[in-house]
C-alpha atoms as a PDB file:
ATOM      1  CA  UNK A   1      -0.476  -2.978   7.991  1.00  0.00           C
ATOM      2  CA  UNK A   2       2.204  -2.561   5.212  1.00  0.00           C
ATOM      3  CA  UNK A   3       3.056   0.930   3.839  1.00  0.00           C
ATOM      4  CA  UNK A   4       3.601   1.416  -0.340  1.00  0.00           C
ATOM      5  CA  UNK A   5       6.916   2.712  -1.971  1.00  0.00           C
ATOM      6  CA  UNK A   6       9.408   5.405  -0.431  1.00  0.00           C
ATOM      7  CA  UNK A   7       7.166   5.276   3.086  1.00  0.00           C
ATOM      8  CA  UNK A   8       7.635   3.021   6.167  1.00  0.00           C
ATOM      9  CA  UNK A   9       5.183   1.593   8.455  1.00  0.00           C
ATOM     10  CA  UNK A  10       4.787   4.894  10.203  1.00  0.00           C
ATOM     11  CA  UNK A  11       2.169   6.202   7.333  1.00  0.00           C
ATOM     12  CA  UNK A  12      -0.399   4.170   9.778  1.00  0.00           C
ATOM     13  CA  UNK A  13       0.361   6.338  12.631  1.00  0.00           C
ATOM     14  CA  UNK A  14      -2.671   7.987  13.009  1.00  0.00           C
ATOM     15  CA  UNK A  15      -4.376   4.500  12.725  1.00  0.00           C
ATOM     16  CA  UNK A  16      -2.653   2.929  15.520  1.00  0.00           C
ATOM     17  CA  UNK A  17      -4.993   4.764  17.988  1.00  0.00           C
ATOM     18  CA  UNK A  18      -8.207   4.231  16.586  1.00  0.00           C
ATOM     19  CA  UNK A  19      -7.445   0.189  16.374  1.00  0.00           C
ATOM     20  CA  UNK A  20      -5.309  -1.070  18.445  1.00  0.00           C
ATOM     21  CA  UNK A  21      -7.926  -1.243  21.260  1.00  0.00           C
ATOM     22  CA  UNK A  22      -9.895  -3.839  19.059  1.00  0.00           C
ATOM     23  CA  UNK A  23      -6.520  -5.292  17.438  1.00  0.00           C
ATOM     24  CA  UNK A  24      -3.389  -6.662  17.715  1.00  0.00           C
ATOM     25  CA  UNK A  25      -1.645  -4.371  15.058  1.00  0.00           C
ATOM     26  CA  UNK A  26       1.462  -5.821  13.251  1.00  0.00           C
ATOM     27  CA  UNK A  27       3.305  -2.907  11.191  1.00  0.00           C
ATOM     28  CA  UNK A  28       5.690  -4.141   8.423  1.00  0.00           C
ATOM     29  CA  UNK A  29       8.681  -2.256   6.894  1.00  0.00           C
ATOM     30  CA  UNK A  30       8.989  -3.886   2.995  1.00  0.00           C
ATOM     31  CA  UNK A  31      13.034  -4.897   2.422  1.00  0.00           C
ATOM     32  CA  UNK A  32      14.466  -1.235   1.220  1.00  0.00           C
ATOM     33  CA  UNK A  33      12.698   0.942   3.831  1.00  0.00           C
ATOM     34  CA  UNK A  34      12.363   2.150   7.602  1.00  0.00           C
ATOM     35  CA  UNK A  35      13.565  -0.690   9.995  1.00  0.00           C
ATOM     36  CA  UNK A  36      13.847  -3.161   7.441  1.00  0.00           C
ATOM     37  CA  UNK A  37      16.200  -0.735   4.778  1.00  0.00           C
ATOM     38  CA  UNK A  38      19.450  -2.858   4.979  1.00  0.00           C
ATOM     39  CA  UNK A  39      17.443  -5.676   3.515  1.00  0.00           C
ATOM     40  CA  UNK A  40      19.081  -6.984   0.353  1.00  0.00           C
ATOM     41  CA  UNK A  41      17.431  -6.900  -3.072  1.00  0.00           C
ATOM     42  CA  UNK A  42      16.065  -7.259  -5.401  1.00  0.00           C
ATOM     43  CA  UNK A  43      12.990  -5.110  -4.697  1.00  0.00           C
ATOM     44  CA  UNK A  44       9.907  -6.557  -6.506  1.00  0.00           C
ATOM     45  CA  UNK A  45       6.276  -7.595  -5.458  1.00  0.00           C
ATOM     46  CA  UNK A  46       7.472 -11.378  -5.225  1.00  0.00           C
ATOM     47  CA  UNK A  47      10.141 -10.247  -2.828  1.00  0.00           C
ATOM     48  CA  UNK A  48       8.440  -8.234  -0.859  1.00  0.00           C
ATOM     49  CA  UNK A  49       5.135 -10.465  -0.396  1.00  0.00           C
ATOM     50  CA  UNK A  50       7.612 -12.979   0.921  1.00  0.00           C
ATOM     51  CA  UNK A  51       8.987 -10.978   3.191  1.00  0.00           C
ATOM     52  CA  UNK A  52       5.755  -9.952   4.885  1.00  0.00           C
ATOM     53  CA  UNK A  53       4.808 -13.536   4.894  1.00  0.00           C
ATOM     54  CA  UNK A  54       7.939 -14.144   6.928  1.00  0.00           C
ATOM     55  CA  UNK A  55       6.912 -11.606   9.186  1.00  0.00           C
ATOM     56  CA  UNK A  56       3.512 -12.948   9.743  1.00  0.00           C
ATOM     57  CA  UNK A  57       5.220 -16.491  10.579  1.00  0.00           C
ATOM     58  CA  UNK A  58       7.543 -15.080  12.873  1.00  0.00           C
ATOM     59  CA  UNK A  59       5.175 -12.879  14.858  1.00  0.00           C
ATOM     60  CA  UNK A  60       2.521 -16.131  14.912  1.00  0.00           C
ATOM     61  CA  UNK A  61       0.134 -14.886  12.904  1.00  0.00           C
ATOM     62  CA  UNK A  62      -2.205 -17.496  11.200  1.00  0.00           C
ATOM     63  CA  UNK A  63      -4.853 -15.359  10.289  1.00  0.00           C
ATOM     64  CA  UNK A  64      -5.149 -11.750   9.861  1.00  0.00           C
ATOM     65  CA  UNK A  65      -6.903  -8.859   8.175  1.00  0.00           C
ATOM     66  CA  UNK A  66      -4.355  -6.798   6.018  1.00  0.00           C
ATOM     67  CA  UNK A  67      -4.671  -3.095   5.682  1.00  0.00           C
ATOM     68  CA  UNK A  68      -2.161  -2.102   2.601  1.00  0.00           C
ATOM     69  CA  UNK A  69      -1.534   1.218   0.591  1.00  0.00           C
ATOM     70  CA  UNK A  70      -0.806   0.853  -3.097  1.00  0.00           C
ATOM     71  CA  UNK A  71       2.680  -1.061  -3.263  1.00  0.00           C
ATOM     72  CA  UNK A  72       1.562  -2.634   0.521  1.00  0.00           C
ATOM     73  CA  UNK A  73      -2.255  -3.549  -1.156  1.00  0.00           C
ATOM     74  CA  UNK A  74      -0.124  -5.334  -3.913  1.00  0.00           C
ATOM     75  CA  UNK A  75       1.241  -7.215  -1.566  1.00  0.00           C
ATOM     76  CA  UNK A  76      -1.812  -8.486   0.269  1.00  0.00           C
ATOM     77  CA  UNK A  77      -3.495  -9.165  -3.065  1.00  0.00           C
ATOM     78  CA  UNK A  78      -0.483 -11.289  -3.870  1.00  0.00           C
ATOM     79  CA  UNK A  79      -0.795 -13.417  -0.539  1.00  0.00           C
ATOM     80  CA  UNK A  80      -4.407 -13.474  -0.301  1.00  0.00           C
ATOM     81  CA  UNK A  81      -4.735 -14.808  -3.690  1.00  0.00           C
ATOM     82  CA  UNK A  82      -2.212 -17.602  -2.845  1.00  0.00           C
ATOM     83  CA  UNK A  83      -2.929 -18.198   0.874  1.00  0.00           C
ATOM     84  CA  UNK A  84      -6.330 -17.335   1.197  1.00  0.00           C
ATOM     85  CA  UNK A  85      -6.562 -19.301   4.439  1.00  0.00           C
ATOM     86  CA  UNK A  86      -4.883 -17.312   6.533  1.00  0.00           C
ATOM     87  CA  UNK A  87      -6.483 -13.678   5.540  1.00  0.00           C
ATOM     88  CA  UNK A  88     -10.056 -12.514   7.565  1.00  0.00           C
ATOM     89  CA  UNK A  89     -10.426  -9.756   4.793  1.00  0.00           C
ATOM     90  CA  UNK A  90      -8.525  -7.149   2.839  1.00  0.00           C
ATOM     91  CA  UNK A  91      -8.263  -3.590   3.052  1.00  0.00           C
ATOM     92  CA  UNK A  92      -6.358  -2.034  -0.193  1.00  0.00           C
ATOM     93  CA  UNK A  93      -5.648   1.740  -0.574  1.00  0.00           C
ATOM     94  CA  UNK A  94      -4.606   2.282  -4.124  1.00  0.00           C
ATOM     95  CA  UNK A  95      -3.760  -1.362  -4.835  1.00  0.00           C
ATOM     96  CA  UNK A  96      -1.156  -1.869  -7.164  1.00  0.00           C
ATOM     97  CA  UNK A  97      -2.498  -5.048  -9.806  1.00  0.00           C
ATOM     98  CA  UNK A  98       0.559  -5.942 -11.784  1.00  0.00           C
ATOM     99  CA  UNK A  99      -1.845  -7.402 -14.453  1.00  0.00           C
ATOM    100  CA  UNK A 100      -3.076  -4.251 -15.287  1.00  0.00           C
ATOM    101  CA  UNK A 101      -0.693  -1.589 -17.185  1.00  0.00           C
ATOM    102  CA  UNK A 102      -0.505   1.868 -15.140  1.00  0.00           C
ATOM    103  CA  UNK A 103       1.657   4.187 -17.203  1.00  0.00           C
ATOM    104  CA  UNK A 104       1.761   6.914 -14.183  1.00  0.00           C
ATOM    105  CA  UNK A 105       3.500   4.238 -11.485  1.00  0.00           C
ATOM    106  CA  UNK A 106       5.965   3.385 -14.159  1.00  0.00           C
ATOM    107  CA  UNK A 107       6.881   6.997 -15.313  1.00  0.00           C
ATOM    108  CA  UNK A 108       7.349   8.429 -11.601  1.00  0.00           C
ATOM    109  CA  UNK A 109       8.962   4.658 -10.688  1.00  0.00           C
ATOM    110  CA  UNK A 110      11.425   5.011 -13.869  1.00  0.00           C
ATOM    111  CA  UNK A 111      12.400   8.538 -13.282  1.00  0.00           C
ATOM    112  CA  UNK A 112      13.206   8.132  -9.436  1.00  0.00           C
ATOM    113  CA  UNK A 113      15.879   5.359 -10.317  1.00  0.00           C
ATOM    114  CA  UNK A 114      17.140   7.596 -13.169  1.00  0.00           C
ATOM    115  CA  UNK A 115      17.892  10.408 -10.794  1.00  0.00           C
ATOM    116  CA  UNK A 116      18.765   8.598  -7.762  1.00  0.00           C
ATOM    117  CA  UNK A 117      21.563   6.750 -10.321  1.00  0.00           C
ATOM    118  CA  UNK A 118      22.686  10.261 -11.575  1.00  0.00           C
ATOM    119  CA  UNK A 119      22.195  12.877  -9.448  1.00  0.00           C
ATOM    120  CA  UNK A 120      21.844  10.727  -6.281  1.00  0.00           C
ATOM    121  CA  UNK A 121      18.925   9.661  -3.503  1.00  0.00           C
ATOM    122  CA  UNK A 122      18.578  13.392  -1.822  1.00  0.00           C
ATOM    123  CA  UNK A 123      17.755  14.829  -5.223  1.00  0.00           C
ATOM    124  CA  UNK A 124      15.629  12.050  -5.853  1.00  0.00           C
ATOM    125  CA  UNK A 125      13.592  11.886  -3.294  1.00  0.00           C
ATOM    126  CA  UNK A 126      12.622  15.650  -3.422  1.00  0.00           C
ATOM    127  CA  UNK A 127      11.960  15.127  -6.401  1.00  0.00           C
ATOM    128  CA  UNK A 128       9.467  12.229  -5.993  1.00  0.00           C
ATOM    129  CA  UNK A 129       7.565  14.185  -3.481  1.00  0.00           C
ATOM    130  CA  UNK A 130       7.446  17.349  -5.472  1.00  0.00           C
ATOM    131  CA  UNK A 131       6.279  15.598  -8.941  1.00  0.00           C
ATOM    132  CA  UNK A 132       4.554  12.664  -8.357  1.00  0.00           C
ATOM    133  CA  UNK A 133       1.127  12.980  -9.077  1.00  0.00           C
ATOM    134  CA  UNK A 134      -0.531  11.034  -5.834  1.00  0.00           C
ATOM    135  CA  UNK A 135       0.983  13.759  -3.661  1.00  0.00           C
ATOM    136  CA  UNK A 136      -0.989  16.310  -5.028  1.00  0.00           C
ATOM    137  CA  UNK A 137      -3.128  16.929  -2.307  1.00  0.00           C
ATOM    138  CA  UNK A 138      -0.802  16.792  -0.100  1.00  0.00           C
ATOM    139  CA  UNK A 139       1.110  19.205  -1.378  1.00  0.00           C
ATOM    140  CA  UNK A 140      -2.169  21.579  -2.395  1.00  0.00           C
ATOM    141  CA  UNK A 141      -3.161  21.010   1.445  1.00  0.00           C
ATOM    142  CA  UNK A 142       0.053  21.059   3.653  1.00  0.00           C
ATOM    143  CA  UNK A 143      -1.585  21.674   6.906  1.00  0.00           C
ATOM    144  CA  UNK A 144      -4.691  19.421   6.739  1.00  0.00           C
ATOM    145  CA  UNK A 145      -2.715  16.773   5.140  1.00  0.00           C
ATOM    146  CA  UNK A 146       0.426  16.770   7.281  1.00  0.00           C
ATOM    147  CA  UNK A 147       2.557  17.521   4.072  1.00  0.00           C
ATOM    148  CA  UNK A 148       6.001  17.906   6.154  1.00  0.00           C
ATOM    149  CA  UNK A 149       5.690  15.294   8.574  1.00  0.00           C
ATOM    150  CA  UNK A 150       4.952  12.687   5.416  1.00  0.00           C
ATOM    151  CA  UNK A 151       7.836  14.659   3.392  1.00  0.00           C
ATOM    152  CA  UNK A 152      10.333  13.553   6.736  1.00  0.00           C
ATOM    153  CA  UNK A 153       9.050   9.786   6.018  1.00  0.00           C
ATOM    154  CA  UNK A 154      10.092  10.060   2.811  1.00  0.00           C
ATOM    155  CA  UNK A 155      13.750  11.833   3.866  1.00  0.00           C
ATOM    156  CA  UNK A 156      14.483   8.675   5.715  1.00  0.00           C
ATOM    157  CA  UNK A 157      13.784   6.151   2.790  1.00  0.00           C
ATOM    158  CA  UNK A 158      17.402   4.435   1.847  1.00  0.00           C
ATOM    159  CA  UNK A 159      16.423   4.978  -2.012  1.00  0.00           C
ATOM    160  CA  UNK A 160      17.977   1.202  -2.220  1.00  0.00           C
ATOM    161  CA  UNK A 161      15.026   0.070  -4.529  1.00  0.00           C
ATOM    162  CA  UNK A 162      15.556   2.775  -6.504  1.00  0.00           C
ATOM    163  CA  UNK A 163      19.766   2.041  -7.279  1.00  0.00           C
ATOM    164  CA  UNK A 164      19.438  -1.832  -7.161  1.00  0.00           C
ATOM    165  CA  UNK A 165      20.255  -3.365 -10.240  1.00  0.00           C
ATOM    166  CA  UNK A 166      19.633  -6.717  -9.924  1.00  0.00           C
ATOM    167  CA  UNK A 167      16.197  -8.479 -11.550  1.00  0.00           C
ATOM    168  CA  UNK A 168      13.164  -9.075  -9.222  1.00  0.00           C
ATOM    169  CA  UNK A 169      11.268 -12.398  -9.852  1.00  0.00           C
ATOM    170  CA  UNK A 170       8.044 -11.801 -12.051  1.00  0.00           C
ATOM    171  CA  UNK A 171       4.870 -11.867 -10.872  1.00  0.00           C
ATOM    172  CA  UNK A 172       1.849 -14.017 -12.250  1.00  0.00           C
ATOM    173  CA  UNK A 173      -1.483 -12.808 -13.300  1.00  0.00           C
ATOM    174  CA  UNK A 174      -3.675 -12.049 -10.364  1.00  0.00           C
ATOM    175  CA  UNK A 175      -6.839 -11.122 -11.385  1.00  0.00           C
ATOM    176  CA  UNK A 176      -8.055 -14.724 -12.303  1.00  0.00           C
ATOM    177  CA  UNK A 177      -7.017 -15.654  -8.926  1.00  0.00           C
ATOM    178  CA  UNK A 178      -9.166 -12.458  -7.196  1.00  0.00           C
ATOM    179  CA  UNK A 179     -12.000 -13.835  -8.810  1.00  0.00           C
ATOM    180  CA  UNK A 180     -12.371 -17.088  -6.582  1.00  0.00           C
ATOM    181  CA  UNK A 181     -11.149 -15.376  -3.244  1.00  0.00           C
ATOM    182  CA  UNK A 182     -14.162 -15.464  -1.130  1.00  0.00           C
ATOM    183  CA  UNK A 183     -12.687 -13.240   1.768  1.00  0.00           C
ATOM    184  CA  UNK A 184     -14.033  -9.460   1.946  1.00  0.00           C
ATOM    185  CA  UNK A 185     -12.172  -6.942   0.108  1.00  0.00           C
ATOM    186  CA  UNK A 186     -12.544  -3.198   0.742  1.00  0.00           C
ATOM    187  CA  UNK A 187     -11.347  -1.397  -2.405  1.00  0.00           C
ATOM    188  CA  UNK A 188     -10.319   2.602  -1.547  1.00  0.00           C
ATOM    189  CA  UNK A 189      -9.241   5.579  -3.063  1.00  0.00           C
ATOM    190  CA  UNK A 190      -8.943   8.960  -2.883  1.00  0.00           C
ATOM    191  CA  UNK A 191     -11.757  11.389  -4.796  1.00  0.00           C
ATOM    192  CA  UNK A 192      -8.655  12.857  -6.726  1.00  0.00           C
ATOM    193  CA  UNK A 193      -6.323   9.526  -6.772  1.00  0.00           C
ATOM    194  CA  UNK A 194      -5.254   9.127 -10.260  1.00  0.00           C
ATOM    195  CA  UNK A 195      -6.571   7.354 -13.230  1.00  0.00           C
ATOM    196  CA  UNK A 196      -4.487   4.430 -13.236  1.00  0.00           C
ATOM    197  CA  UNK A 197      -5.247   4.030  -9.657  1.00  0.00           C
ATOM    198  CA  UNK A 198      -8.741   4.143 -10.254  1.00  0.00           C
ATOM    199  CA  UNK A 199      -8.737   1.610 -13.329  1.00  0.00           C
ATOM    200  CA  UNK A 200      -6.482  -1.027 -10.905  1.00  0.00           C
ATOM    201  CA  UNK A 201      -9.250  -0.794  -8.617  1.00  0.00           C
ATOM    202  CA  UNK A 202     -12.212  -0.875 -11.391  1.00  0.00           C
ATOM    203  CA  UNK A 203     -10.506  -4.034 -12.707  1.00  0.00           C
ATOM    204  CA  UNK A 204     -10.310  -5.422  -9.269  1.00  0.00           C
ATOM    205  CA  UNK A 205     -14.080  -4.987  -8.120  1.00  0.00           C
ATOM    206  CA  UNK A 206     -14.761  -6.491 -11.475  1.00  0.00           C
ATOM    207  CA  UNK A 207     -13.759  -9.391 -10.479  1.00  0.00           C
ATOM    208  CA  UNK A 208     -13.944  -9.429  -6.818  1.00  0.00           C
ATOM    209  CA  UNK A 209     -16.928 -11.653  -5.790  1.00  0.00           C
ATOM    210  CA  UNK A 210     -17.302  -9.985  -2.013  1.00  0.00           C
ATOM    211  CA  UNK A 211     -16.060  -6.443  -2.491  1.00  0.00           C
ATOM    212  CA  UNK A 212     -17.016  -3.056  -0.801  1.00  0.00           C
ATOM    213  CA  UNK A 213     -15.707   0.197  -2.278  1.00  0.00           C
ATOM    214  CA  UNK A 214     -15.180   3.467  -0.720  1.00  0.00           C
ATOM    215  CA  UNK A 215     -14.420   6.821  -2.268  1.00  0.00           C
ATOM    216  CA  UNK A 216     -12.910   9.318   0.218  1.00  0.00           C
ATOM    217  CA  UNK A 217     -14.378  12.692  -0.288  1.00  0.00           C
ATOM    218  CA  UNK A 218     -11.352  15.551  -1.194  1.00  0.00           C
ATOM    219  CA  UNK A 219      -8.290  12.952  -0.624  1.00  0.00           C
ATOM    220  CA  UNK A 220      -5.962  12.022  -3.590  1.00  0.00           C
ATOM    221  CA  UNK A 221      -3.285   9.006  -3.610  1.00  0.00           C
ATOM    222  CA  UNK A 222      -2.981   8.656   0.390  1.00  0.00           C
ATOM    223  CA  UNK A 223      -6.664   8.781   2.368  1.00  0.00           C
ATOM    224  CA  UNK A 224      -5.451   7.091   5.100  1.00  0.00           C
ATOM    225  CA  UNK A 225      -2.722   9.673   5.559  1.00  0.00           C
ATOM    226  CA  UNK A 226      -4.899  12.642   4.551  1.00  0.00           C
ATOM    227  CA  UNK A 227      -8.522  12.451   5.750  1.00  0.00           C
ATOM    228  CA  UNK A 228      -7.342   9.321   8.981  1.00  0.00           C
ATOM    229  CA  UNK A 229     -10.860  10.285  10.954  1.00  0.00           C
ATOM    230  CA  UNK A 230     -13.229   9.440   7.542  1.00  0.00           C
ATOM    231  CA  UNK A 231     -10.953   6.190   6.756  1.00  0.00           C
ATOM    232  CA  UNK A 232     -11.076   4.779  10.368  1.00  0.00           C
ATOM    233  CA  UNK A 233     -14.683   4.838  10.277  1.00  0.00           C
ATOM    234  CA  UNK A 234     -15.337   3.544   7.079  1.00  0.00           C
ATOM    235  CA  UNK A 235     -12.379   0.543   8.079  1.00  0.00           C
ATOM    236  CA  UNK A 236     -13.967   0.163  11.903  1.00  0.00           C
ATOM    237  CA  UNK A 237     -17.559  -0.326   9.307  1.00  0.00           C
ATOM    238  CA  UNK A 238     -16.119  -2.641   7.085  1.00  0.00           C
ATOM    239  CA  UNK A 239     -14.592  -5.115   9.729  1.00  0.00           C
ATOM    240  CA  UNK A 240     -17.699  -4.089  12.118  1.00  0.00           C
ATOM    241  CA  UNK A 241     -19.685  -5.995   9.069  1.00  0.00           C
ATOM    242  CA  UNK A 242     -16.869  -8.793   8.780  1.00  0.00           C
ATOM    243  CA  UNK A 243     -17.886  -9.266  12.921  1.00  0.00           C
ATOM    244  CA  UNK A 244     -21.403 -10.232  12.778  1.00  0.00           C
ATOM    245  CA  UNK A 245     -21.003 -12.139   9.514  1.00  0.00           C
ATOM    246  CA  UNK A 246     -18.669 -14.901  11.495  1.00  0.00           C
ATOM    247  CA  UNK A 247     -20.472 -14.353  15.507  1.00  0.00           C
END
């Protein structure tokens, strides 16, 4: 399970219950954030998939299915579509495709590191949760959607991806590589994620060859985090499915 930008691996807390009974659960924190935040830089996809990939080597893990949201589901697409060997199936919340241009990601992304740089990390970071669009729900529904515990998460991010300088390693088309991964892929988003969310995914299933999608009724960026109960069932389905295919 691996947790997108500004979060840590405790966004999958209301997840642990509902799997671990069936699963041995391995929760990563990317370089920059939670236990892993005095991690060194740079920050980028490449970095980060390599780090989980460590992780998975030193925990023994030769095969798994990965559960990622958006910066996390990057991730997994990046290591599935290189090591497809050692993945059961894919579940990606929001995934981040760096083939495809997403204006939104790269407006909030650019003006977090432009405040963190000037005005500092606190000021960014409030102002990441208050603006950014894939909150909205959250923030519309702070009860149901456990606005202020995910708002703490995002108090303890270091904000070190956000003031590194230094140049992360580019990443290479993925797409084209999707397109021969056999594995299953469940592809999920919120009813009100946004549109560049919703085009990564479009472009995805597109070329996909065994892909499931789910649209979570009333949830926005985060359904995992905002509606748990609907996304553990649909996830306990999709792997459910995954089971009898391979008995």
């Amino acid at each position: 399970m691996v947790h997108g930008a500004s979060q840590h691996s405790d966004i999958f807390s209301a997840q642990i219950n509902s799997f671990q009974q069936d699963y041995r659960l391995l929760l990563i924190d990317l370089p920059g954030h939670g236990r892993s935040a005095s991690m060194s830089g740079p920050y980028g996809l490449e970095e980060y998939a390599a780090s989980v990939l460590t992780a998975m080597n030193d925990a023994g893990v030769e095969k798994t299915h990965f559960w990622g949201t958006h910066t996390g589901a990057g991730v997994g697409l990046l290591l599935a579509s290189r090591y497809v060997k050692r993945f059961h199936s894919l579940v990606l919340e929001g995934a981040v495709v760096p083939d495809v241009g997403a204006p939104s990601i790269a407006n909030n992304l650019g003006r977090a590191k432009a405040t963190a740089r000037e005005c500092g990390v606190a000021m960014a970071r409030k102002e990441w949760f208050e603006k950014a669009e894939w909150f909205a729900v959250m923030r519309d529904n702070p009860k149901h959607c456990r606005a202020e515990e995910h708002w703490q998460m995002i108090e303890q991010f270091s904000g070190a991806p956000w003031l590194d300088s230094s140049i992360a390693k580019s990443v290479a088309p993925i797409l084209d590589q999707a397109a021969v991964m056999p594995i299953p892929v469940l592809l999920m988003n919120g009813q009100y994620d946004l549109p560049d969310f919703v085009h990564m995914t479009d472009q995805l299933a597109a070329k996909l060859p065994n892909v499931q999608r789910a649209v979570i009724p009333d949830a926005g960026g985060f359904p995992l985090w905002e509606f748990p109960d609907l996304v553990n069932e649909r996830v306990h389905r999709f792997l459910g499915t995954w089971r009898k295919d391979t008995a």
